[in-house]
N, C-alpha and C. Protein backbone atom coordinates (compact mmCIF):
# COMPACT_ATOMS: atom_id res chain seq x y z
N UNK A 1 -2.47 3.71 26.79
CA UNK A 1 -1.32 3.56 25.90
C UNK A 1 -1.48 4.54 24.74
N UNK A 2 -0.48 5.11 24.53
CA UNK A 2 -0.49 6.35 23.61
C UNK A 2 -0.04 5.48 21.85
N UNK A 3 -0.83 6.35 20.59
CA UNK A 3 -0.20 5.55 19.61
C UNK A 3 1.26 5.08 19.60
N UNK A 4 2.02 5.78 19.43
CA UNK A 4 3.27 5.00 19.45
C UNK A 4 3.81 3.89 20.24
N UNK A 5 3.30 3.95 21.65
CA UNK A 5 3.36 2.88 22.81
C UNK A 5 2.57 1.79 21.70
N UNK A 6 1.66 1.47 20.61
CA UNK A 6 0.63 0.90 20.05
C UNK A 6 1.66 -0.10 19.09
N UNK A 7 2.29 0.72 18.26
CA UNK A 7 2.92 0.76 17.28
C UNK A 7 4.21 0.15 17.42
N UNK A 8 4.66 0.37 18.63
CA UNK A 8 6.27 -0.87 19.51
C UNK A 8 5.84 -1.55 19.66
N UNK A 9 4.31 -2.03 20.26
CA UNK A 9 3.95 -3.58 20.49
C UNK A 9 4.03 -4.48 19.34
N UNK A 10 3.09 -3.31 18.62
CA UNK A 10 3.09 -4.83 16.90
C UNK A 10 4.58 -4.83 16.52
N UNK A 11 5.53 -3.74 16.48
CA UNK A 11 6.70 -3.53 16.23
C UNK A 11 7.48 -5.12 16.82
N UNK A 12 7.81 -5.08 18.37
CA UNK A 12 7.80 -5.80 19.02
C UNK A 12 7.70 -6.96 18.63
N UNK A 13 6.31 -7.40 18.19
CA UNK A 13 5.52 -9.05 18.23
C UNK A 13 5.88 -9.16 16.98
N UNK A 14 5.69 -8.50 15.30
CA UNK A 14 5.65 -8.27 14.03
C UNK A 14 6.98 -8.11 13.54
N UNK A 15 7.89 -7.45 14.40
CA UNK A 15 8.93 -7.17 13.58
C UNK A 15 8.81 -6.71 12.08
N UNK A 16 9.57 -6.84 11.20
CA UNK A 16 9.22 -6.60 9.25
C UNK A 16 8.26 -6.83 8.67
N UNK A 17 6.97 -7.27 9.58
CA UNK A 17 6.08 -7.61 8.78
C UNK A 17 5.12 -6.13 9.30
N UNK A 18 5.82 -4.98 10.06
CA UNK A 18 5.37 -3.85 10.26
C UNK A 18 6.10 -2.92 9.34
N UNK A 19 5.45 -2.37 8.30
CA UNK A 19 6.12 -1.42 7.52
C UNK A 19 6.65 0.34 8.30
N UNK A 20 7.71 0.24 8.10
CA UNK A 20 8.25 1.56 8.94
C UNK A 20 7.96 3.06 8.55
N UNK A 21 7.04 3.12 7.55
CA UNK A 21 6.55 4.38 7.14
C UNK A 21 5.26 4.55 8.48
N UNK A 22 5.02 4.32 9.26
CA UNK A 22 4.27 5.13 10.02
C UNK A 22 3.74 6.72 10.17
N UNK A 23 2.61 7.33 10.32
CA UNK A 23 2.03 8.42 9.82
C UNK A 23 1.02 8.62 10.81
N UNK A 24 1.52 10.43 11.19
CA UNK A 24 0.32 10.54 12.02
C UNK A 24 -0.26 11.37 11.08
N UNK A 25 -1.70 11.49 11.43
CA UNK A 25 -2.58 12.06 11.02
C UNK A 25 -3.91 12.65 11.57
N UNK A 26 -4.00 14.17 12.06
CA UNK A 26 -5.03 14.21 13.29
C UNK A 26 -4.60 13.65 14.50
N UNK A 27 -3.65 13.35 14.91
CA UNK A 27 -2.98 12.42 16.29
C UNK A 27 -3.39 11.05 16.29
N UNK A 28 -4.07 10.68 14.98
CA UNK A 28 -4.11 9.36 15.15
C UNK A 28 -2.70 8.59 13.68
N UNK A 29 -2.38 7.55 14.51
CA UNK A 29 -1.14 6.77 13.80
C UNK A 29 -1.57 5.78 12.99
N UNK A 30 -1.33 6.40 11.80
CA UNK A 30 -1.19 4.73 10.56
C UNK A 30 -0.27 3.86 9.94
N UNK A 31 -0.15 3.11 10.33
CA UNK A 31 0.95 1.87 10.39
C UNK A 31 0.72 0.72 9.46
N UNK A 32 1.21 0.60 8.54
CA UNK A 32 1.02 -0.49 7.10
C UNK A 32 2.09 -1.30 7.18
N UNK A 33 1.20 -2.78 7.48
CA UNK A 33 1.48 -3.70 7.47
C UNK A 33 1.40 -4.40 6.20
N UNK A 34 2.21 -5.62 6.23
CA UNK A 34 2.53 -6.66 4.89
C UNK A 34 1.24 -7.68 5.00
N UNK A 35 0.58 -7.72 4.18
CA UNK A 35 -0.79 -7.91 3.87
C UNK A 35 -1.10 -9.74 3.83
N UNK A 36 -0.06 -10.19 4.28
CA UNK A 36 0.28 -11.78 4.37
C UNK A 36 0.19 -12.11 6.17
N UNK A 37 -0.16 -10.89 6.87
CA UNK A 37 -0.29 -10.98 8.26
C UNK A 37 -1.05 -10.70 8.64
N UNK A 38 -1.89 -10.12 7.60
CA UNK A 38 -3.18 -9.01 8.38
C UNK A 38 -3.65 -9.46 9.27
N UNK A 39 -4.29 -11.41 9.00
CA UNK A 39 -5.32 -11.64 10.09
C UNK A 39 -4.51 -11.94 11.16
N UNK A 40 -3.55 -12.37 11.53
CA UNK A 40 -2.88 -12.55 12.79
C UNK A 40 -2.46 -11.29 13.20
N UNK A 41 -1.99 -9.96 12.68
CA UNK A 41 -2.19 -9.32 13.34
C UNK A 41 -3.37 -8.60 13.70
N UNK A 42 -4.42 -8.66 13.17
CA UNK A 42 -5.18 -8.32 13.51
C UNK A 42 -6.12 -8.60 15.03
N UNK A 43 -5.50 -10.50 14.89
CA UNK A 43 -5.83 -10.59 16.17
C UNK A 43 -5.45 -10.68 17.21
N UNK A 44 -3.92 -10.51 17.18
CA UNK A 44 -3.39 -9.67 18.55
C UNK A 44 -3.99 -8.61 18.76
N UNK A 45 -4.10 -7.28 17.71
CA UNK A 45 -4.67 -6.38 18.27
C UNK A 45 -5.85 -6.18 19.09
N UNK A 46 -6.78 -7.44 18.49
CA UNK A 46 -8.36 -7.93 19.13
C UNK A 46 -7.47 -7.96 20.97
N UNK A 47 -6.97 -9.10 20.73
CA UNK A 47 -6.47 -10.39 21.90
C UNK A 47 -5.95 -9.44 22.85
N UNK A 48 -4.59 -9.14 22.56
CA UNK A 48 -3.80 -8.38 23.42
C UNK A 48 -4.39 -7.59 24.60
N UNK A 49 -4.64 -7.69 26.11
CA UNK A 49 -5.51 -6.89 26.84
C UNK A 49 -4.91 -5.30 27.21
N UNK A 50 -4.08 -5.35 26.37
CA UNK A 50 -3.28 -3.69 26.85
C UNK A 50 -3.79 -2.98 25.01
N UNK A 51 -4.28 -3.84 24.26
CA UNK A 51 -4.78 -3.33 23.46
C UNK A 51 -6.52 -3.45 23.53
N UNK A 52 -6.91 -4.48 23.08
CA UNK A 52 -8.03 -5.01 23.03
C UNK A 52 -9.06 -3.93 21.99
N UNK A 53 -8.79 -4.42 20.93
CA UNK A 53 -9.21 -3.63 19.46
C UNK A 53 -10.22 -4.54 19.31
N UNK A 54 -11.45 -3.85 20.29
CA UNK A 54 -12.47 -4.91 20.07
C UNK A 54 -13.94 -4.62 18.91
N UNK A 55 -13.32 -3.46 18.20
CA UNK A 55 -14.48 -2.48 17.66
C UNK A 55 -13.62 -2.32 16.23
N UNK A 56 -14.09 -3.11 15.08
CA UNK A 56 -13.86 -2.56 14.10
C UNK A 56 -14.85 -1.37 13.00
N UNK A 57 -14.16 -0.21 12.91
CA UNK A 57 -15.78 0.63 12.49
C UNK A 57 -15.28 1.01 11.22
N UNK A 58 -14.24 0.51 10.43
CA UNK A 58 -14.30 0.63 8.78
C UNK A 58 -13.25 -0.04 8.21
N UNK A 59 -13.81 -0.52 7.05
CA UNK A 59 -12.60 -1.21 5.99
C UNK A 59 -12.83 -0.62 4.63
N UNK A 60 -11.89 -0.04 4.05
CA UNK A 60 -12.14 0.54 2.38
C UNK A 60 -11.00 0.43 2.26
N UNK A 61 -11.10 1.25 0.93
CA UNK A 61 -9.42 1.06 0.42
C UNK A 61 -9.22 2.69 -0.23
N UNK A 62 -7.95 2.66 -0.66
CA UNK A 62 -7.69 3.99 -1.46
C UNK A 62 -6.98 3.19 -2.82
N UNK A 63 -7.39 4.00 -3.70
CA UNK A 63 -6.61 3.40 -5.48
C UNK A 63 -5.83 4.59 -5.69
N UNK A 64 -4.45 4.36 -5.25
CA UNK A 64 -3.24 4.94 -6.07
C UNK A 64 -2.70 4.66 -6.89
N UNK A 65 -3.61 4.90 -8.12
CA UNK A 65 -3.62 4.57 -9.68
C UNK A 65 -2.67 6.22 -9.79
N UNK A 66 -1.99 6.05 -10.52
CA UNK A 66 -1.19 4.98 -11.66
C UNK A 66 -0.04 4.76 -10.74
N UNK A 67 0.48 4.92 -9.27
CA UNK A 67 1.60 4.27 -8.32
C UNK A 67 1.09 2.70 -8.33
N UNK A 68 2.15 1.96 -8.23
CA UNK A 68 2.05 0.70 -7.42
C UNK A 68 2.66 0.44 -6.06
N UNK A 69 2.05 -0.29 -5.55
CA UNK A 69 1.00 -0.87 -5.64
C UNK A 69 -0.48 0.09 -5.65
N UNK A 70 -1.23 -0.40 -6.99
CA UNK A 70 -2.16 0.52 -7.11
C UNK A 70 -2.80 0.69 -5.54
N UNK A 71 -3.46 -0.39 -5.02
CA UNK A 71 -4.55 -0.21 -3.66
C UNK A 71 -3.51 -0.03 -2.53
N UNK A 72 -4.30 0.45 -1.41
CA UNK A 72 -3.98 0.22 0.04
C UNK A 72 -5.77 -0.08 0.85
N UNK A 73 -5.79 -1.58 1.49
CA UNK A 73 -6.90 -1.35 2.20
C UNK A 73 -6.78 -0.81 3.52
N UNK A 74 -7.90 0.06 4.15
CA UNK A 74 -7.68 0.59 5.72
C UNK A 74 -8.43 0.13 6.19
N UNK A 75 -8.25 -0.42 7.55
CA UNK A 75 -8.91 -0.48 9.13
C UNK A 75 -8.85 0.18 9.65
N UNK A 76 -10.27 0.71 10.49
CA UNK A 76 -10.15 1.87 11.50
C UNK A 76 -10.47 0.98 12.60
N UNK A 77 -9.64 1.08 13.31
CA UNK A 77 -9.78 0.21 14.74
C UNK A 77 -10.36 1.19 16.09
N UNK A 78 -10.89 0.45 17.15
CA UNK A 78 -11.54 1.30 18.20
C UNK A 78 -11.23 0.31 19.55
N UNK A 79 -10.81 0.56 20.30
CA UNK A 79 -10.85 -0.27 21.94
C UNK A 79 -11.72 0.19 22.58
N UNK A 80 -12.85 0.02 22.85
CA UNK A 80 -13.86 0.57 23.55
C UNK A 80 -13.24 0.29 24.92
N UNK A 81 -12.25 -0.49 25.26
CA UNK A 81 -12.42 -0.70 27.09
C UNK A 81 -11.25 0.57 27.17
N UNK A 82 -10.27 1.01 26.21
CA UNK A 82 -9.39 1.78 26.70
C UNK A 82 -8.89 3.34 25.82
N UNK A 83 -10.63 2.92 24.97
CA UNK A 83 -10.95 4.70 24.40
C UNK A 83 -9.93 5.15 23.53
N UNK A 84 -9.14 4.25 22.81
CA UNK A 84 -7.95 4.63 22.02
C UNK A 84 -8.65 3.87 20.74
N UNK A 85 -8.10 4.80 19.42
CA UNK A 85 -8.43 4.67 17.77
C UNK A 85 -6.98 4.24 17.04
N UNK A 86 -7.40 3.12 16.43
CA UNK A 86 -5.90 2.84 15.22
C UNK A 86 -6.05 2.67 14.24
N UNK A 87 -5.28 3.05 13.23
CA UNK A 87 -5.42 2.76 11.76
C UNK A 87 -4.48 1.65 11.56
N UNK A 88 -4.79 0.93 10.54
CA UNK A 88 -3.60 0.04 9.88
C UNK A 88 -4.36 0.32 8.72
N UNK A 89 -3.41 -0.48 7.60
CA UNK A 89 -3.27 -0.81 5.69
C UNK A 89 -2.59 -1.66 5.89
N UNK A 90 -2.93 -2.38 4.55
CA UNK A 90 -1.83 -3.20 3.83
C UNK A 90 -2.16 -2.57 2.20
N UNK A 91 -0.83 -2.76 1.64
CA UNK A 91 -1.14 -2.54 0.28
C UNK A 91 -1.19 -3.91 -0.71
N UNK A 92 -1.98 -3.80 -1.71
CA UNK A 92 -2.38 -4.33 -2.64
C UNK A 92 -2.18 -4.22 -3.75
N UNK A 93 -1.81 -4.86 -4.54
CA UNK A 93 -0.87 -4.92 -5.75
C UNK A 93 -2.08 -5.63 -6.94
N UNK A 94 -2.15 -4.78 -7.87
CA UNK A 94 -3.12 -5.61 -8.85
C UNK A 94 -2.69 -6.08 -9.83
N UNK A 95 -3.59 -7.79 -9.78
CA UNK A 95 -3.13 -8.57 -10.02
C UNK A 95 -3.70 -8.84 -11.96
N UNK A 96 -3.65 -10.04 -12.28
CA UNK A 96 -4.25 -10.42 -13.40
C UNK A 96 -5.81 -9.87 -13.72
N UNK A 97 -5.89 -9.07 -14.62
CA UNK A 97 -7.20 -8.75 -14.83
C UNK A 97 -7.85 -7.94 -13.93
N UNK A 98 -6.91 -7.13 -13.61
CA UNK A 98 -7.44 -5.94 -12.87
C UNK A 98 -7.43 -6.22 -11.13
N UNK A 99 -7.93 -7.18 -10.63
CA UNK A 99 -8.18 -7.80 -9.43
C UNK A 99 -6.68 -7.49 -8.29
N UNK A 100 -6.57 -7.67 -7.19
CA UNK A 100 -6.21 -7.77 -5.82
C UNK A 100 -6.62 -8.50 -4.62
N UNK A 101 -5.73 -8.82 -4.07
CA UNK A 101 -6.55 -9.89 -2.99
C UNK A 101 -6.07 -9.52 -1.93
N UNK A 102 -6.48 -9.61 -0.46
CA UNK A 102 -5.82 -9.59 0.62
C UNK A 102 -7.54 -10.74 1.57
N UNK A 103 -6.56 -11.09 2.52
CA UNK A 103 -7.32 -11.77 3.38
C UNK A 103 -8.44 -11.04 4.01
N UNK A 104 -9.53 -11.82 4.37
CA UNK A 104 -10.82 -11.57 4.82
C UNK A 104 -10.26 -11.72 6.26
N UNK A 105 -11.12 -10.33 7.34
CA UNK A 105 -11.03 -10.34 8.73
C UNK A 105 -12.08 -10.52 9.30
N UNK A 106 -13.10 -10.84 8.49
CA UNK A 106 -14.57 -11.45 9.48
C UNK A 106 -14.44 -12.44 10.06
N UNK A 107 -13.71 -13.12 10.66
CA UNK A 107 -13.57 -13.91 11.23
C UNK A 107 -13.08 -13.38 12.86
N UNK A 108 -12.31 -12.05 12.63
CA UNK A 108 -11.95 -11.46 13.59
C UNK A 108 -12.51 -10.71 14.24
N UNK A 109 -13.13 -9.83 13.18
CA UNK A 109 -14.25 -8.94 13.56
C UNK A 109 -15.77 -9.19 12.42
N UNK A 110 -16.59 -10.01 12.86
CA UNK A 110 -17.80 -9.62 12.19
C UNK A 110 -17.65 -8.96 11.23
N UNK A 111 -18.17 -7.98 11.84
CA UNK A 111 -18.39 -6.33 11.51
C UNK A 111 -18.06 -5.80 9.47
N UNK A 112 -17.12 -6.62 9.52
CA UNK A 112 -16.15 -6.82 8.56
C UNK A 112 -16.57 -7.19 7.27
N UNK A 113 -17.52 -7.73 7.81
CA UNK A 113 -18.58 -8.60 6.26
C UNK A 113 -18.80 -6.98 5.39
N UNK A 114 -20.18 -6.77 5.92
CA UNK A 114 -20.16 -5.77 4.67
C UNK A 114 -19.18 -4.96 4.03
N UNK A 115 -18.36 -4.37 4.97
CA UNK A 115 -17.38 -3.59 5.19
C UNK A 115 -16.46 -4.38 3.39
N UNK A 116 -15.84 -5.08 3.99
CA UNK A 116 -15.31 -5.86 2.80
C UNK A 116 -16.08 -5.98 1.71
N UNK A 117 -17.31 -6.69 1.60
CA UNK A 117 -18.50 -6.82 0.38
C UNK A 117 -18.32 -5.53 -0.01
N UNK A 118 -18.68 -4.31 0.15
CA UNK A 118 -18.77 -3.27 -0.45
C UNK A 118 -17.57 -2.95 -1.31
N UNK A 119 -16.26 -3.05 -0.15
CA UNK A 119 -14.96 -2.77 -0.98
C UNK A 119 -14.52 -3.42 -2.18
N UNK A 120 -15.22 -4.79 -1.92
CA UNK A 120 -14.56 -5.60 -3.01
C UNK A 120 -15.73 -5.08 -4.29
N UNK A 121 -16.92 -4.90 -3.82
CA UNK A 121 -18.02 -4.61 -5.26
C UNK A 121 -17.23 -3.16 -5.92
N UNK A 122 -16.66 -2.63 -5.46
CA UNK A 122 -16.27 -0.64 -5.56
C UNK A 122 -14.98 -0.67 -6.08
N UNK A 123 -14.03 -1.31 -5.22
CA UNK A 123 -12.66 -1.26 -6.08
C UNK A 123 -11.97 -2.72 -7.04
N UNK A 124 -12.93 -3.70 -6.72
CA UNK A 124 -12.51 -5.04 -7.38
C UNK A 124 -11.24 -5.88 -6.25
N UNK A 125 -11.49 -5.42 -5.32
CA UNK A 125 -10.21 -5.76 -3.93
C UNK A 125 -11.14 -7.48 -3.60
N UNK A 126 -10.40 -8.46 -3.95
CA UNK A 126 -10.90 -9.95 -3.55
C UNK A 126 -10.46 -10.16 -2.43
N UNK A 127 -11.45 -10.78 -0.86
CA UNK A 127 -11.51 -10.57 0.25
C UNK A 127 -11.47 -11.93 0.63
N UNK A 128 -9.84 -12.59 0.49
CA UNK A 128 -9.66 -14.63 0.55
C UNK A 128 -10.81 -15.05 1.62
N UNK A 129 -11.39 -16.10 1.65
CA UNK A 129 -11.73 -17.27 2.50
C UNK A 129 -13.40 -15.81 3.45
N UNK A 130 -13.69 -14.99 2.72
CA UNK A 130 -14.57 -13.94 2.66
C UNK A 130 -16.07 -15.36 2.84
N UNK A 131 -16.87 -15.07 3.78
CA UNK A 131 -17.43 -15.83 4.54
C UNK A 131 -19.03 -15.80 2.83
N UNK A 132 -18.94 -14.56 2.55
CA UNK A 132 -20.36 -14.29 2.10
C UNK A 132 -20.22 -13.19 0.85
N UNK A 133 -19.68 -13.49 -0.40
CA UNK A 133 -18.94 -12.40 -1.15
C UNK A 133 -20.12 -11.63 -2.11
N UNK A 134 -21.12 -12.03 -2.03
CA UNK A 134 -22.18 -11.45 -2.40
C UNK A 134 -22.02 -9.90 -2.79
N UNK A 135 -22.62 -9.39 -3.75
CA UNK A 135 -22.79 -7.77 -4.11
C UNK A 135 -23.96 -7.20 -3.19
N UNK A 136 -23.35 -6.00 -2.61
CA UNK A 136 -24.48 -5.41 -1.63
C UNK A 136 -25.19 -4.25 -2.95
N UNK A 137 -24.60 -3.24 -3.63
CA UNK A 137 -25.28 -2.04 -3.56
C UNK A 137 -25.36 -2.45 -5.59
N UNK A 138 -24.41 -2.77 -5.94
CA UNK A 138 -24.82 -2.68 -7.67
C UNK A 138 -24.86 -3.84 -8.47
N UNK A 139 -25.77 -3.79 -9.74
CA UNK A 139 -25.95 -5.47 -10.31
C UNK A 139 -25.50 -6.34 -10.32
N UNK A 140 -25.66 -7.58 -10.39
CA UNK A 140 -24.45 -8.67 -9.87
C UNK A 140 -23.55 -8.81 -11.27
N UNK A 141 -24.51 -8.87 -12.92
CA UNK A 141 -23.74 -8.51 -14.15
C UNK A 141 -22.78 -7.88 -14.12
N UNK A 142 -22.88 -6.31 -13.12
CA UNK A 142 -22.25 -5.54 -13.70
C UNK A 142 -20.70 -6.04 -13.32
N UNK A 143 -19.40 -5.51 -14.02
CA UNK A 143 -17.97 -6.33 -13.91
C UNK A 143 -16.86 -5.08 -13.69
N UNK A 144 -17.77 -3.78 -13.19
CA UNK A 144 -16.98 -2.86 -13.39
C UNK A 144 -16.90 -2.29 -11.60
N UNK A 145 -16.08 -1.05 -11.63
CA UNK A 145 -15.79 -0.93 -10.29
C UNK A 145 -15.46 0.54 -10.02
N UNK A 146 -16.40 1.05 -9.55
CA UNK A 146 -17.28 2.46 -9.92
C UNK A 146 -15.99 3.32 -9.20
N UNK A 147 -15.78 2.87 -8.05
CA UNK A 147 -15.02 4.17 -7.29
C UNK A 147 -12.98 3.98 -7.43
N UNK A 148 -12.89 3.21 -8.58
CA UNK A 148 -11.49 3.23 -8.90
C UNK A 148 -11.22 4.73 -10.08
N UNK A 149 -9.75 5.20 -9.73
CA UNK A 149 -9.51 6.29 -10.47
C UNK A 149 -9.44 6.42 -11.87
N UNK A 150 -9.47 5.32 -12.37
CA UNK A 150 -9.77 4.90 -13.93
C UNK A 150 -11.10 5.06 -14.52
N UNK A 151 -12.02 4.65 -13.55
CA UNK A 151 -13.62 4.60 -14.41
C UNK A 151 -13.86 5.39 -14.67
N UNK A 152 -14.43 5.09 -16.04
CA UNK A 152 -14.71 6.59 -16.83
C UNK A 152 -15.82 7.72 -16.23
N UNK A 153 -15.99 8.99 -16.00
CA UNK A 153 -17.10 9.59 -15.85
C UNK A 153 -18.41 9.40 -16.32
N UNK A 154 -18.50 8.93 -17.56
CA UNK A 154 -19.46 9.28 -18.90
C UNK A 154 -20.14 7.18 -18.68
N UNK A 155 -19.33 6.77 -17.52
CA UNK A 155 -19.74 5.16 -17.74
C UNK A 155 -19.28 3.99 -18.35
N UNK A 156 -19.72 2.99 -18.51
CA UNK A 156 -19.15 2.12 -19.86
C UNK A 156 -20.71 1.36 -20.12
N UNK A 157 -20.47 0.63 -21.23
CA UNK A 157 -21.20 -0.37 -22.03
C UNK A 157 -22.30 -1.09 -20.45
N UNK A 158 -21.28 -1.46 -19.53
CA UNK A 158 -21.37 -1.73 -18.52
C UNK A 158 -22.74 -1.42 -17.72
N UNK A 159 -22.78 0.06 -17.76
CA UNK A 159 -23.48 0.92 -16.85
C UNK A 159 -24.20 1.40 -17.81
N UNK A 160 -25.59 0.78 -17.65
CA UNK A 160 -26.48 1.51 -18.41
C UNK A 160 -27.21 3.12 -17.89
N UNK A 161 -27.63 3.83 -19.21
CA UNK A 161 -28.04 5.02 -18.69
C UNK A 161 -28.95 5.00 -18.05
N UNK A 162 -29.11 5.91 -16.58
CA UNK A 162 -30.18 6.03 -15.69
C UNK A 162 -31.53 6.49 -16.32
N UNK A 163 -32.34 6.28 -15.76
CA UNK A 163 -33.84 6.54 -16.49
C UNK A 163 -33.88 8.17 -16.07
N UNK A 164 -34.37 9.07 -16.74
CA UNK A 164 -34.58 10.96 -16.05
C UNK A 164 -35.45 10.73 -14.51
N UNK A 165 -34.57 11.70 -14.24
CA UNK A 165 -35.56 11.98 -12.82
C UNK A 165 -36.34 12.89 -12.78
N UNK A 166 -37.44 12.38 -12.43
CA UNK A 166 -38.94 13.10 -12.26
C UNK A 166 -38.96 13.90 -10.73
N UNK A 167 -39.98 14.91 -11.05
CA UNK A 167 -40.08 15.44 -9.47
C UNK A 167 -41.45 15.20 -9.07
């Protein structure tokens, strides 16, 4: 099944809850969905045997600061039984105090745990009913969120200065 053959199915099953800006990119198709469906669609895409998106191999996000909705998170999807790659998003709208939420897909795919943990420690993206929300890579104090287009270069109060590096 070729992307677009991909993209009529959820079309199909999803109707409006498939956003019609679709985008190829490299020949692969990204299709942004309404972020109140993710996990059900997500698991048709698993389920479905003419799909069978049984390989999730990334979740991050992009911060289109100063557009709103500032975030969009991405899935890179993989069917190992039928060798075809998909993208989806949903976008994310930030909320009170900087924050965003969209539903947790570890439930769908494993895989998903860190994947999410990281995103949510990096852009402040809250990952609902998120099995294990733990900080993987920076202090648990720290309250800031290194890879959004706002953080300052120079750091904050936040981020203390690194010790010199020795050789």
């Amino acid at each position: 099944m070729n992307q677009e053959g991909i993209r009529d199915r959820l079309v199909s099953k999803f109707g409006e809850d498939v956003v019609s800006d679709a985008t190829m990119f490299r020949d692969q198709l990204c299709v942004t969905v309404t972020k109140d469906k993710i996990r059900e669609i997500c698991r048709f895409l698993r389920d479905e045997p003419d799909l069978a998106f049984n390989f999730l191999s990334f979740v991050g996000a992009v911060d289109n600061y100063p557009r709103t909705p500032r975030f969009e998170v991405v899935y890179q999807l993989n069917s190992l039984r039928h060798n075809h790659r998909f993208r989806i998003k949903v976008r994310v709208e930030e909320a009170e105090g900087g924050l965003g939420s969209v539903d947790s897909v570890v439930d769908v795919w494993p895989t998903a745990d860190w994947h999410e943990r990281e995103t949510a420690e990096m852009y402040g993206i809250t990952f609902n009913d998120h099995p294990d929300p733990r900080k993987l890579l920076l202090p648990e104090h720290w309250t800031v969120f290194p890879l959004r287009k706002d953080f300052p270069l120079e750091g904050t109060d936040d981020t203390p200065d690194l010790p010199p590096q020795t050789n």
